[in-house]
Protein backbone atom coordinates (compact mmCIF):
# COMPACT_ATOMS: atom_id res chain seq x y z
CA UNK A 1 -0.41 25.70 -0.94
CA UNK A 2 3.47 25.20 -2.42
CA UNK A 3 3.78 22.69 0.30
CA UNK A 4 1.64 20.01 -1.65
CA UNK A 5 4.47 20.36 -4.81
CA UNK A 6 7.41 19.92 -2.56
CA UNK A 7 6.07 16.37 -1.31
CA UNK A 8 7.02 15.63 -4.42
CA UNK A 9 10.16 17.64 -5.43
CA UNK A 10 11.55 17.07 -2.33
CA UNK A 11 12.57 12.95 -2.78
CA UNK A 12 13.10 13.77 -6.17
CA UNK A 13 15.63 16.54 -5.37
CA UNK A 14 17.12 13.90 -2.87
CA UNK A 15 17.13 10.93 -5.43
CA UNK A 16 19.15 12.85 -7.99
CA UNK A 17 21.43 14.33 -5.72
CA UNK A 18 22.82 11.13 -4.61
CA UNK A 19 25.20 10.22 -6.76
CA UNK A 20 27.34 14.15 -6.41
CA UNK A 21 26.69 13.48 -2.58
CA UNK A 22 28.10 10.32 -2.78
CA UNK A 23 31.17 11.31 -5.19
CA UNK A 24 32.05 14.78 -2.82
CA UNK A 25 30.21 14.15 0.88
CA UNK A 26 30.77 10.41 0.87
CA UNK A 27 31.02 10.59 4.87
CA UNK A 28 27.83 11.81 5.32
CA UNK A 29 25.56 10.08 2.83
CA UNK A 30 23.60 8.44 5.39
CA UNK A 31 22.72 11.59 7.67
CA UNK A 32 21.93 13.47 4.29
CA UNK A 33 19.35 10.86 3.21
CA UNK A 34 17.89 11.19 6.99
CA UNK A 35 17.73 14.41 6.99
CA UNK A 36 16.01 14.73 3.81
CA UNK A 37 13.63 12.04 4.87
CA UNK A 38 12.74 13.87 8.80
CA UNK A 39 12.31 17.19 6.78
CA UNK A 40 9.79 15.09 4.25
CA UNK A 41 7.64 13.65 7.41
CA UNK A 42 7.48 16.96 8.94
CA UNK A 43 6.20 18.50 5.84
CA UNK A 44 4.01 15.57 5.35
CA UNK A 45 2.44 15.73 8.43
CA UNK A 46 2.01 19.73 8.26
CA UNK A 47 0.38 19.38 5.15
CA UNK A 48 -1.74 16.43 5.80
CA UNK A 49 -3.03 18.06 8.92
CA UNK A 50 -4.04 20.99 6.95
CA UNK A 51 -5.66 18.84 4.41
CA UNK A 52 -7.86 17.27 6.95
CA UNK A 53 -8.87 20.52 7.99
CA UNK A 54 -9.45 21.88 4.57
CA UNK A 55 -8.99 20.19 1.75
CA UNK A 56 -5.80 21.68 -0.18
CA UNK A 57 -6.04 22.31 -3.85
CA UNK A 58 -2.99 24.05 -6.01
CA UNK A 59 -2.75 24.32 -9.50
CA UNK A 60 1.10 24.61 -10.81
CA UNK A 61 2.13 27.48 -12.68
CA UNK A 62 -1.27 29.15 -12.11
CA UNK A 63 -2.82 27.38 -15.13
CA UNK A 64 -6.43 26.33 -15.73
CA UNK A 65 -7.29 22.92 -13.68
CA UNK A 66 -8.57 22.09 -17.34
CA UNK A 67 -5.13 22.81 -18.98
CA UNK A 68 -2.94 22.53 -16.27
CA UNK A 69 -1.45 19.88 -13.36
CA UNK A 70 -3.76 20.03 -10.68
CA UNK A 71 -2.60 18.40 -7.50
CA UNK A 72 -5.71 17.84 -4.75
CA UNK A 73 -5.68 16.59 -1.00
CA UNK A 74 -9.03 15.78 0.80
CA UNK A 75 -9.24 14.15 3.97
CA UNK A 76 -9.02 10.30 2.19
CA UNK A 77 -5.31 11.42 0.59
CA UNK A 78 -4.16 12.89 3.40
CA UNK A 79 -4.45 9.94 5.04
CA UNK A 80 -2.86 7.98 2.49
CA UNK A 81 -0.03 9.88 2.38
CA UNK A 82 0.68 9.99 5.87
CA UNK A 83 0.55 6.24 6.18
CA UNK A 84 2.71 5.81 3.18
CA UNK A 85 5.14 8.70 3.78
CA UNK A 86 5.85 7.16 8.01
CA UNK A 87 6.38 3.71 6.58
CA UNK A 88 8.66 5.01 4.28
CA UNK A 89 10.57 7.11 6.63
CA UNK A 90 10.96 3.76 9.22
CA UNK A 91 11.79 1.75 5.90
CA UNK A 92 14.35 4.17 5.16
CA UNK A 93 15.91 4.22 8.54
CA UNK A 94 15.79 0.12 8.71
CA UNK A 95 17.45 0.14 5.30
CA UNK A 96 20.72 2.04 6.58
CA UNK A 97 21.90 -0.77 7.79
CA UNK A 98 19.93 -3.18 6.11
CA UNK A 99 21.30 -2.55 2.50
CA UNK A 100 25.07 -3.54 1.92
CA UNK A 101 25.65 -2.72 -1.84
CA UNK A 102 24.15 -0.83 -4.42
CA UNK A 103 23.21 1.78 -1.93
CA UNK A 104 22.81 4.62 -4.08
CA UNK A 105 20.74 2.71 -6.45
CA UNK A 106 18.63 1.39 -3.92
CA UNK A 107 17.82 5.04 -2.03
CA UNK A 108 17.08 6.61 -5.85
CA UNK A 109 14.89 3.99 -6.75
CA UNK A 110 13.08 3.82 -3.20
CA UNK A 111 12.71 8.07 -3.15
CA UNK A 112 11.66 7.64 -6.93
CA UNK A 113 9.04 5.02 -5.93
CA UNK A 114 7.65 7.87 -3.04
CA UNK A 115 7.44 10.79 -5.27
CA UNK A 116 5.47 8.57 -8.08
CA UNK A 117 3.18 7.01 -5.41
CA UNK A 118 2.39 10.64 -3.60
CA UNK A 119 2.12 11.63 -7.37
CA UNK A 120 -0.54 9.36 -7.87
CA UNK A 121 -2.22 9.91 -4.88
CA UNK A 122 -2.91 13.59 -4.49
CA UNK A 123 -3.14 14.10 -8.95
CA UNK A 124 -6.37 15.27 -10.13
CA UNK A 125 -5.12 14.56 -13.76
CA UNK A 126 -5.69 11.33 -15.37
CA UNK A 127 -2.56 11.41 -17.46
CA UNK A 128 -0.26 12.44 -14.48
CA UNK A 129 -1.48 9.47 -12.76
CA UNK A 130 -0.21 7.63 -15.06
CA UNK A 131 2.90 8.94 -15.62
CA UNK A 132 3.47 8.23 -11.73
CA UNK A 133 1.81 4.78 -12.19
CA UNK A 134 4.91 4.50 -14.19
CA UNK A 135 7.53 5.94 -12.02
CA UNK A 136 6.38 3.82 -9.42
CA UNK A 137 6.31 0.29 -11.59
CA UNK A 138 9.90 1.17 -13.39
CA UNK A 139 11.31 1.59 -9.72
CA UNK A 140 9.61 -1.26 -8.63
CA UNK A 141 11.22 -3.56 -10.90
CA UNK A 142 14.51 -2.14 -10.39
CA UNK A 143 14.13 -2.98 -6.55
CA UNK A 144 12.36 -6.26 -6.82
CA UNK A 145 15.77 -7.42 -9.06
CA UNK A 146 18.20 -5.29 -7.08
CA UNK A 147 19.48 -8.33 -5.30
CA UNK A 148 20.95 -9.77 -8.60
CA UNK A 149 20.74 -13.59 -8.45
CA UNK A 150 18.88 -15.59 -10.63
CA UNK A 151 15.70 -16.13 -8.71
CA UNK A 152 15.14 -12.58 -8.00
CA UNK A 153 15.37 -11.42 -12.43
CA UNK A 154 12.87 -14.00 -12.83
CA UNK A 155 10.65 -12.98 -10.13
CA UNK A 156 11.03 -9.32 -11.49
CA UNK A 157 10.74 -10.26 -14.93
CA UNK A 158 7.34 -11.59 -14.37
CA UNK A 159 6.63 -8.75 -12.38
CA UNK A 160 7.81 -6.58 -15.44
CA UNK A 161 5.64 -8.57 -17.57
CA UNK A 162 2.66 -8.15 -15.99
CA UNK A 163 3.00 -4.64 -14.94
CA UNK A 164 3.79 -3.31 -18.45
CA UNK A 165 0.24 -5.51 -19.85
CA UNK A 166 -1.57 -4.05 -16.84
CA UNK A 167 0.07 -0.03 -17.85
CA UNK A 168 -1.28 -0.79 -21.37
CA UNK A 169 -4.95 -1.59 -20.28
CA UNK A 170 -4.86 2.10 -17.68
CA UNK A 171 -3.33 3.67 -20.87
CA UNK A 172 -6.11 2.34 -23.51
CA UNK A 173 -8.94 3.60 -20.80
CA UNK A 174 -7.35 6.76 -20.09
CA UNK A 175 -7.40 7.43 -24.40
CA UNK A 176 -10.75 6.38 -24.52
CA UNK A 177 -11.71 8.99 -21.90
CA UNK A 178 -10.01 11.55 -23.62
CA UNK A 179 -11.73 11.00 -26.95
CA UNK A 180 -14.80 10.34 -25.34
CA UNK A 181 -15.12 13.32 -23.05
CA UNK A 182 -12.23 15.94 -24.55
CA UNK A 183 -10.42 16.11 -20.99
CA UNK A 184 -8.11 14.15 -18.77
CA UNK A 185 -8.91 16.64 -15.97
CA UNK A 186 -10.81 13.54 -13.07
CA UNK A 187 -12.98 16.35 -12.50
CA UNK A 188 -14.53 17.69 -15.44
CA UNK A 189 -13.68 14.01 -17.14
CA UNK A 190 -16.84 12.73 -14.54
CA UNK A 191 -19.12 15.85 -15.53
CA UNK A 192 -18.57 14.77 -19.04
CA UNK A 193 -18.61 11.29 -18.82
CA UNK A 194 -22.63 11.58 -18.02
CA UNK A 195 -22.78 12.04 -21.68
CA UNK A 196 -21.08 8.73 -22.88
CA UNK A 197 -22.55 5.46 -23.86
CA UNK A 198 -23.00 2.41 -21.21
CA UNK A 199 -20.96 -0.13 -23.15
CA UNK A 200 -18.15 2.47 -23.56
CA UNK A 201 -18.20 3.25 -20.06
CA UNK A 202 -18.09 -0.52 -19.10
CA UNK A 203 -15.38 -1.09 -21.39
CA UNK A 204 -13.28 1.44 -19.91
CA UNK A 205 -14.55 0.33 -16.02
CA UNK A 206 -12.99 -3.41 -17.25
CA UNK A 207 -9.85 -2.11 -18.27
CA UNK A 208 -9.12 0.04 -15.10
CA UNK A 209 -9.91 -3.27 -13.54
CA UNK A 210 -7.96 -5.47 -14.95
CA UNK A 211 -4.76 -3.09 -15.08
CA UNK A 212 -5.23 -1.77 -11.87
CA UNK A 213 -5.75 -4.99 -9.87
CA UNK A 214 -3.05 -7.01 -11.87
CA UNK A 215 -0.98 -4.39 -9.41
CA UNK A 216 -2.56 -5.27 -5.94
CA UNK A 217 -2.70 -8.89 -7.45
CA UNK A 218 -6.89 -9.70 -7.23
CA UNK A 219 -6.98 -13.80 -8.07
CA UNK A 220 -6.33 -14.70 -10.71
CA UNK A 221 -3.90 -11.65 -11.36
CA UNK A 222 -1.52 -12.70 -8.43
CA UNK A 223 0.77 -14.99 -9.48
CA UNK A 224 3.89 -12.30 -9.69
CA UNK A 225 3.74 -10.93 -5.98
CA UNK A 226 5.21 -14.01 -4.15
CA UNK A 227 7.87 -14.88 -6.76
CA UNK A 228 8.81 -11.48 -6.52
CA UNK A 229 8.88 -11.57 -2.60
CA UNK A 230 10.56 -14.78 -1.94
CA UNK A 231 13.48 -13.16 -3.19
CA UNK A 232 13.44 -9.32 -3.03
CA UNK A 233 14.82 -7.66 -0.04
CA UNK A 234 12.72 -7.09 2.95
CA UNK A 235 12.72 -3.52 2.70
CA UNK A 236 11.38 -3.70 -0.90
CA UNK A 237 8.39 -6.28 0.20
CA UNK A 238 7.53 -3.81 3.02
CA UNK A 239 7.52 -0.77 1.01
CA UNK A 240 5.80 -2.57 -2.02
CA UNK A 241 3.28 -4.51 0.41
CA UNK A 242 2.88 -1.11 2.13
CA UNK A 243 3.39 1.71 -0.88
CA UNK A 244 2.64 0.10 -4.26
CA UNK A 245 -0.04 -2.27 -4.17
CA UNK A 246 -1.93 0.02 -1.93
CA UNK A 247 -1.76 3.29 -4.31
CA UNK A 248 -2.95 1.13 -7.27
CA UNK A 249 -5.67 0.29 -4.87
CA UNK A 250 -6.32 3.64 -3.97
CA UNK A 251 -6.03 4.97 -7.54
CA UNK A 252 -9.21 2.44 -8.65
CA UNK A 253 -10.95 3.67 -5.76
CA UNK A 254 -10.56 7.47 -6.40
CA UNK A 255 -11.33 6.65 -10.12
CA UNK A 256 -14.35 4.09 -9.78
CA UNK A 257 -16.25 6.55 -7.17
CA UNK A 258 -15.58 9.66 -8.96
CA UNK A 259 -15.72 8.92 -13.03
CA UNK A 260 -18.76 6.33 -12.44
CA UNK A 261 -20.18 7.39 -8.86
CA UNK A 262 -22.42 4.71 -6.57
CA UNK A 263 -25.22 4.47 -8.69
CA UNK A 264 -22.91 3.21 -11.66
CA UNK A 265 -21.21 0.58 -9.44
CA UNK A 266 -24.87 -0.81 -8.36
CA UNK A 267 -26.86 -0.43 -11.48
CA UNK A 268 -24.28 -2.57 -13.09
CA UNK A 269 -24.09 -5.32 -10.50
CA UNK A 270 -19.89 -4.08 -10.15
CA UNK A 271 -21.19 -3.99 -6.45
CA UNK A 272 -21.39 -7.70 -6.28
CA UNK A 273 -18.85 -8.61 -8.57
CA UNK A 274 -16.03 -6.65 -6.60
CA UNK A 275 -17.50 -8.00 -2.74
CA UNK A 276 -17.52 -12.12 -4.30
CA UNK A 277 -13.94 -11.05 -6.57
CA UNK A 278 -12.87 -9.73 -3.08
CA UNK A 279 -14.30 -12.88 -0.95
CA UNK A 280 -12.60 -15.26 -3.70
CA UNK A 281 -9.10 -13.34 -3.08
CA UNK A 282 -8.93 -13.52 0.32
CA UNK A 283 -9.95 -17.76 0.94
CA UNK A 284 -7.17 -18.61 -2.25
CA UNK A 285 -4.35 -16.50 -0.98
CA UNK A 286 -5.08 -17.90 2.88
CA UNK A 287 -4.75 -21.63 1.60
CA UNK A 288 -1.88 -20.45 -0.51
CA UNK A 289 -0.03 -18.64 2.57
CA UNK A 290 -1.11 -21.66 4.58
CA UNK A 291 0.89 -24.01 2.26
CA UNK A 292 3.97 -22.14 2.47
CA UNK A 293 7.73 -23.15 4.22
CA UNK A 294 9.00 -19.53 3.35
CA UNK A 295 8.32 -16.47 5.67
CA UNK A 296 8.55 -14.53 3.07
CA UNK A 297 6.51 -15.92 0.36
CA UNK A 298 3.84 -16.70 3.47
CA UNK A 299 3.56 -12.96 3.92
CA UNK A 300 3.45 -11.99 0.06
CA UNK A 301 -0.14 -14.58 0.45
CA UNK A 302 -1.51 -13.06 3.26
CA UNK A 303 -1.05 -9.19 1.79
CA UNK A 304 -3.03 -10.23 -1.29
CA UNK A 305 -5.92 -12.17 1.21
CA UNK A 306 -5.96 -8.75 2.82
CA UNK A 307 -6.39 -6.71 -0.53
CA UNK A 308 -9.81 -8.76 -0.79
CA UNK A 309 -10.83 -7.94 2.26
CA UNK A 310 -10.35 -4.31 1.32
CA UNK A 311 -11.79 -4.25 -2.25
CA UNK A 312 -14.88 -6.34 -1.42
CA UNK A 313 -15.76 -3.09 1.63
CA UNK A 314 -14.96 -0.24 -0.81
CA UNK A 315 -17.34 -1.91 -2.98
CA UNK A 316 -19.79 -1.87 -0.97
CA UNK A 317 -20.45 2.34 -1.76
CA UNK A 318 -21.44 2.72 1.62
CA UNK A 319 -19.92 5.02 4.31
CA UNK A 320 -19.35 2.97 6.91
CA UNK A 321 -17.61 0.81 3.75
CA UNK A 322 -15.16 3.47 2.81
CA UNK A 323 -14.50 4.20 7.10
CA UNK A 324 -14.01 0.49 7.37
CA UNK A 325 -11.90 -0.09 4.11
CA UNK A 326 -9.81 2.93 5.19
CA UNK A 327 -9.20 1.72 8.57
CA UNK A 328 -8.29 -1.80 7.36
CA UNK A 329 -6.30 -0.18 4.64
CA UNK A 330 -3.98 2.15 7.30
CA UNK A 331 -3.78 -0.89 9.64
CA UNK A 332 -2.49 -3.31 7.40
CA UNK A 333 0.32 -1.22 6.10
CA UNK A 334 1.39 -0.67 9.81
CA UNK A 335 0.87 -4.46 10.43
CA UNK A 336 2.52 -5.84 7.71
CA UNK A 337 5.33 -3.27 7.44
CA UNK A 338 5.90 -4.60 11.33
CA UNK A 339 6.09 -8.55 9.96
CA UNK A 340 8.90 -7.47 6.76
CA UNK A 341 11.21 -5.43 9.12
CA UNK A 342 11.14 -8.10 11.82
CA UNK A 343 11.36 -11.08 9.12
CA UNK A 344 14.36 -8.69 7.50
CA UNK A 345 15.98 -9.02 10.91
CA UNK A 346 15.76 -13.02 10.99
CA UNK A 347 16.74 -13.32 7.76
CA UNK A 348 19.81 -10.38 7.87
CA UNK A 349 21.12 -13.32 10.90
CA UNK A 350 20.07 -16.30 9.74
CA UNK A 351 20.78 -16.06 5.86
CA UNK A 352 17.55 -17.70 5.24
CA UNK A 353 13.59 -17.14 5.61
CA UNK A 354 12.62 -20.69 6.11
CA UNK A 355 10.13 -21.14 8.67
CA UNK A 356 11.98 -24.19 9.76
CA UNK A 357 14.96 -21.97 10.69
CA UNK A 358 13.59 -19.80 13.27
CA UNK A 359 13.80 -22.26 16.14
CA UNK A 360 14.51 -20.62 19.26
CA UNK A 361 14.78 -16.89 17.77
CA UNK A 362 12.11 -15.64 20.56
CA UNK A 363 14.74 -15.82 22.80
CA UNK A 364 17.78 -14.42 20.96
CA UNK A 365 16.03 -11.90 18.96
CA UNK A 366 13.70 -10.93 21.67
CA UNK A 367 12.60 -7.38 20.66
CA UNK A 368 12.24 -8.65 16.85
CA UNK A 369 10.34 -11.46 17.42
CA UNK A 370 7.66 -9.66 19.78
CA UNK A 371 7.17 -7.50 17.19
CA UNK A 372 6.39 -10.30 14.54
CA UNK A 373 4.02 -11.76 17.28
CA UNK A 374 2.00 -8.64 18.22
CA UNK A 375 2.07 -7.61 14.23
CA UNK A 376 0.75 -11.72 13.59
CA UNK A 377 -2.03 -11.50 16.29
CA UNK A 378 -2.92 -8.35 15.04
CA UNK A 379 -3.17 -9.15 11.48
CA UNK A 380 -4.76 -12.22 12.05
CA UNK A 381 -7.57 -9.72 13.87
CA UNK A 382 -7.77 -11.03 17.44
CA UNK A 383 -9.16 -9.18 20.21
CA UNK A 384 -8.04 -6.66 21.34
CA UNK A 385 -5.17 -5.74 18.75
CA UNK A 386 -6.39 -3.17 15.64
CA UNK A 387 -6.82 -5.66 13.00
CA UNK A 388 -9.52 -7.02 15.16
CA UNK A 389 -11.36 -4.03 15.06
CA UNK A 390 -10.76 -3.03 11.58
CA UNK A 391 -11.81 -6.74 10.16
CA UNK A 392 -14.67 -6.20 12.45
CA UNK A 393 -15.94 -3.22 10.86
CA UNK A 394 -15.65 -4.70 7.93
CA UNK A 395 -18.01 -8.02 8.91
CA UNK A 396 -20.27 -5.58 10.08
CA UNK A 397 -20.76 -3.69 6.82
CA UNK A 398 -20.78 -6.71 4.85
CA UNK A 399 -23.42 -8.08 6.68
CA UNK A 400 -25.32 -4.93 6.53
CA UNK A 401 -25.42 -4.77 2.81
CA UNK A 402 -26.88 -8.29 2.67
CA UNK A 403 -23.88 -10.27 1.74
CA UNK A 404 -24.13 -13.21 4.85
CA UNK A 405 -21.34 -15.81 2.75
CA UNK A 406 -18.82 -13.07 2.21
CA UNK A 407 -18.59 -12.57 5.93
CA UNK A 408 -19.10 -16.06 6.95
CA UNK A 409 -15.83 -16.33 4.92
CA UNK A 410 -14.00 -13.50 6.43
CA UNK A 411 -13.97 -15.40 9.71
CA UNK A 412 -12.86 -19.05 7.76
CA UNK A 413 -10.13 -16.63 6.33
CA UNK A 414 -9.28 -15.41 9.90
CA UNK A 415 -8.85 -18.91 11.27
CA UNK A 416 -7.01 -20.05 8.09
CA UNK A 417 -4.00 -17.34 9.23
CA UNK A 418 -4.47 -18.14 12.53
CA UNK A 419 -2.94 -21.37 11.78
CA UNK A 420 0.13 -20.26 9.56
CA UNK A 421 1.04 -17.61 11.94
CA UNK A 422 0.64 -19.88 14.72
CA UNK A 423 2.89 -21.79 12.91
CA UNK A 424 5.91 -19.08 12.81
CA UNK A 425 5.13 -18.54 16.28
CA UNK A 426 5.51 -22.06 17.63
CA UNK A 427 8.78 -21.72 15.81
CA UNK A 428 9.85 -19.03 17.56
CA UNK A 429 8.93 -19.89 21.23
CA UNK A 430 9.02 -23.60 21.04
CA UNK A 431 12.23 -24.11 22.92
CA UNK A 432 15.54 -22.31 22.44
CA UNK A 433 18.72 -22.75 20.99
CA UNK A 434 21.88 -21.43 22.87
CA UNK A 435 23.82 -21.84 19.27
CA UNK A 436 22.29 -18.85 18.24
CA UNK A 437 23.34 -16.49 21.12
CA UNK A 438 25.60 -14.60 18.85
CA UNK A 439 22.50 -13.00 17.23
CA UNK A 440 21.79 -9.49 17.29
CA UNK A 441 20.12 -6.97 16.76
CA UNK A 442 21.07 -3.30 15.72
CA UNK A 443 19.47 -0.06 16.90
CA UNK A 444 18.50 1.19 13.22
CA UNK A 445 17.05 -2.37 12.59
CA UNK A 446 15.04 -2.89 15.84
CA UNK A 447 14.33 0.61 16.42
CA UNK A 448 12.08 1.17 12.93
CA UNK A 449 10.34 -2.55 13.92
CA UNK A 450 9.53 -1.40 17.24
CA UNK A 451 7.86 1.55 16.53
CA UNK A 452 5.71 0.27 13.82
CA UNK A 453 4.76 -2.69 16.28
CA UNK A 454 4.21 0.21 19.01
CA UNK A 455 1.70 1.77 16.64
CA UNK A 456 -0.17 -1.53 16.25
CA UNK A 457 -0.89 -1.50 20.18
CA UNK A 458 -1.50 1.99 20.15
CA UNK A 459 -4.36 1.48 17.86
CA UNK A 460 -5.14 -1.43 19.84
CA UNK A 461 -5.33 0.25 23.06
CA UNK A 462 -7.33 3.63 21.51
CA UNK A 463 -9.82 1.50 19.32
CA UNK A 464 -12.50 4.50 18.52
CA UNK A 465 -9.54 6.70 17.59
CA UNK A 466 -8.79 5.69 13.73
CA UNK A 467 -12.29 5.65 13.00
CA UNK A 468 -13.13 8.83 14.33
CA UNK A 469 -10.14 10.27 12.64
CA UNK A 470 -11.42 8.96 9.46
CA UNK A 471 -15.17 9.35 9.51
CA UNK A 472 -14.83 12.09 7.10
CA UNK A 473 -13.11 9.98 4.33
CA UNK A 474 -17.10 9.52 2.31
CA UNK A 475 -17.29 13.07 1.85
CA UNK A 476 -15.08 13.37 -1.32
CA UNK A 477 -16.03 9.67 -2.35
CA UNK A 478 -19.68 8.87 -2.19
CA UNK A 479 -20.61 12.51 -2.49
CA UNK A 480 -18.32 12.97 -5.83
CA UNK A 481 -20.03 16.32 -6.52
CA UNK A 482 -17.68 17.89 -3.24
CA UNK A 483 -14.78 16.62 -5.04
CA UNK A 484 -15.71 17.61 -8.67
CA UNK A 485 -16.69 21.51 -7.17
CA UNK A 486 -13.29 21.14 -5.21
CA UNK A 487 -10.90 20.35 -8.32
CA UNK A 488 -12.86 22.78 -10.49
CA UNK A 489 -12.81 25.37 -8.81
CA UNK A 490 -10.41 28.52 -9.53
C-alpha cells in the first residue's frame, strides 16, 4: 500500500533535488533524472498491475478517510496512470537531448507537472484535487513560456488567464460542496449530496463544467491551446496534449459519475448536452486544424476535435461508453504523443514547423517521418491501425444510444483529418530534396518516437486486447456505490 504515496514523492524528491545534483554531480545529471524516471515506471507498473487486480486504497498517516488524505486506485486510474506515467518516461528520454537551456527548470517543472497530475488522478479528496489541479496549471505555464520569446508569454499568458478563471469556478464548487454536505471526502461528499437541492446541485455541475473543460479546451473554451502550442516546445505539447488536458478530463469524469451518478446526468438532459457539446467540438476544431500552415498549431486542433469525441462517449453513462471513451482516451495519448516527438524532430532540423518546409523529409528523416505517418493514419482512424477501432467503438455506442447525427459527424470529422494529414504527408513523400541530407536523427530522439509509434501498431495488430484489458473500467463509474464502499471503508 506505501507504493501508491511514492508515485508521488518520488518526482517530487527528484524535482527538488535537481538543483544540489546539478551544483555537486553536474556529470551525471542526465543518468540521475533516468534513473529516477526507470525506477518511477517500474513502480508504476507494479502498482498499477496490482490495482487492476484489486483496487488499492491507503490512507496517509493512518487517519480517518473523512479527516484524512485518502489516495484510491481502481482499475480506470490505473490505467490512467500507466498511460500518463510511459509517455512521460519517453518524453523525458526525448527531452535529453531535445532541451538545450534551462534544463533544470524544465525537468522540475515537467516532474512537478507528473506528481500533480498522478495527484489528481488517484485523490479521493476534493480539496487535494485541487491543490494538484494547481500544481499541474502553475507548471504548465512555466513550460508553455519556457522558450522565452515573445510569442510564447503571450500564448502562456492567455493560457494563465484562462486557467486561473477556470481554478476559480472548481474552487467556488468545491466550497459549495463543503457547506452543502460538511465533507470534501468524493466519497461520503456523494452519500451526502442525495440530501441537497437540484438547483444547487446544477449550479455546482455548471461550474465543474465550465472550469474543468476551459482545461481540455470544449468550443468555445479553446482558444488558448493552439497559441500556446504554436510556440511551446514539442515536449511540452506532447506532455500537455498527453498529461494535462487528459487529467482535467478524467477529473470531470470521476467527479460527474460519482457526486451526481447516471441517473443525474439523464434526468437533467447533461446526457445530451455533453454528446451535441462533444459533436460541436470535434467538426470546429477539424475545420480549424484543416485551415492551418503550422504542424504544430494543426495538431493543437486535432487534440481538442479528439477531446469531443471523448466527452460526447463518457456521456453517454453506458458501459460500453466508458470501455470505448477509455480506449479512445489511452490511444490518443499514444497517437498524438507519436505526432509531437516526430514533429519535435523536424522542427529540432529544420528550425521551423511550417508544413511547407517538410518537402522531402520522408527520405532524410526516414524513421521520424514513418512514425508521423503510422501515428496520422492511425489518428485519423483507418483500418486497421487502433484509432480505427477505438473511433469505431465509439460510432457504435453513439448509435446505440439513439444519437444517428453525432455519429454521422464522427465520420465527416474523420474525412476532414484525412485531408490535413494527407496534406503533411504529401509533403513528406512528394519528391525529395538532396539539400537536406545533412539531417539527422539522434538515438534519444528517434528511439522515444519509435516506440510510441511501435505501440500504435501493436494495438493495431492485437485489436481485442485494449478492450478486454479495460472492460472492467464501469465498475467504479456507473456502479458509484463500489467506489463509495471502496473509499469508505477502514
Amino acid at each position: 500500500m506505501v507504493r501508491v504515496i511514492w508515485l508521488i514523492i518520488l518526482p517530487l524528491l527528484t524535482a527538488f533535488s535537481l538543483g544540489l545534483i546539478k551544483l555537486y554531480f553536474k556529470r551525471y545529471f542526465n543518468s540521475i533524472i533516468i534513473i529516477s524516471s526507470t525506477a518511477h515506471i517500474i513502480l508504476t507498473f507494479i502498482v498499477a498491475n496490482q490495482a487492476i487486480k484489486e483496487p488499492l486504497v491507503y490512507n496517509i498517516g493512518n487517519w480517518s478517510p473523512l479527516l484524512g488524505i485518502t489516495l484510491v486506485i481502481d482499475a480506470f486510474s490505473a490505467l490512467f496512470i500507466l498511460a500518463i506515467v510511459a509517455l512521460s518516461y519517453l518524453v523525458t528520454l526525448y527531452s535529453i537531448n531535445y532541451i538545450k537551456r534551462d534544463k533544470i527548470k524544465y525537468h522540475t517543472l515537467s516532474l512537478l507537472l507528473l506528481a500533480g497530475a498522478i495527484g489528481i488522478v488517484i485523490t479521493g479528496d476534493l480539496f487535494n484535487l485541487y491543490v494538484f489541479f494547481e500544481i499541474v496549471s502553475i507548471s504548465s505555464y512555466a513550460l508553455a513560456a519556457i522558450n522565452k520569446d515573445t510569442e510564447s508569454f503571450e500564448g502562456s499568458f492567455k493560457y494563465l488567464i484562462l486557467g486561473s478563471i477556470s481554478g476559480v469556478f472548481i474552487l467556488l464548487a468545491i466550497i459549495l460542496i463543503y457547506q452543502s454536505t460538511g465533507t470534501l471526502n468524493l466519497a461520503q461528499a456523494a452519500v451526502n449530496f442525495k440530501e441537497v437541492g437540484s438547483s444547487l446541485k446544477i449550479t455546482i455541475l455548471i461550474l465543474y463544467l465550465i472550469g474543468f473543460s476551459s482545461k481540455f479546451a470544449l468550443v468555445p473554451l479553446h482558444s488558448w491551446l493552439a497559441d500556446v502550442y504554436t510556440k511551446a516546445s514539442v515536449t511540452f505539447n506532447a506532455l500537455s496534449s498527453g498529461i494535462v488536458i487528459k487529467t482535467s478530463l478524467y477529473a470531470l469524469i470521476r467527479i460527474i459519475y460519482i457526486l451526481f451518478g447516471v441517473e443525474f446526468i439523464i434526468d437533467i438532459g447533461l446526457q445530451d448536452i455533453l454528446v451535441y457539446w462533444g459533436t460541436l467540438t470535434f467538426i470546429v476544431a477539424h475545420l480549424l486544424a484543416y485551415q492551418q500552415t503550422g504542424l504544430r498549431r494543426l495538431l493543437g486542433y486535432s487534440s481538442i476535435a479528439h477531446m469531443g469525441y471523448i466527452i460526447m462517449v463518457f456521456a453517454l453513462g453506458s458501459k460500453g461508453g466508458i470501455i470505448a471513451g477509455g480506449y479512445h482516451l489511452t490511444n490518443h495519448i499514444i497517437m498524438k504523443g507519436t505526432l509531437f516527438l516526430a514533429t519535435g524532430i523536424f522542427i529540432y532540423n529544420l528550425k521551423d514547423d511550417k508544413i511547407s518546409k517538410l518537402t522531402g523529409l520522408g527520405r532524410t528523416l526516414p524513421y521520424s517521418s514513418l512514425a508521423f505517418a503510422l501515428a496520422a493514419f492511425a489518428i485519423i482512424g483507418l483500418p486497421p491501425f487502433n484509432g480505427f477501432v477505438s473511433k469505431w467503438l465509439i460510432i457504435q455506442q453513439v448509435l446505440e444510444s439513439n444519437y444517428s447525427i453525432p455519429a454521422f459527424l464522427i465520420l465527416v470529422g474523420s474525412l476532414l483529418s484525412l485531408i490535413y494529414y494527407l496534406k503533411v504527408i504529401k509533403e513528406l513523400y512528394y519528391k525529395f530534396n538532396d539539400e537536406k541530407m545533412m539531417f539527422k536523427e539522434s538515438l534519444m530522439l528517434k528511439l522515444p518516437t519509435l516506440t510510441l509509434s511501435i505501440l500504435c501498431l501493436v494495438l493495431s495488430l492485437l485489436p481485442s486486447f485494449a478492450p478486454k484489458l479495460i472492460e472492467t473500467l464501469p465498475k467504479f463509474l456507473i456502479n458509484r456505490g463500489n467506489y463509495i464502499n471502496l473509499l469508505l471503508r477502514r
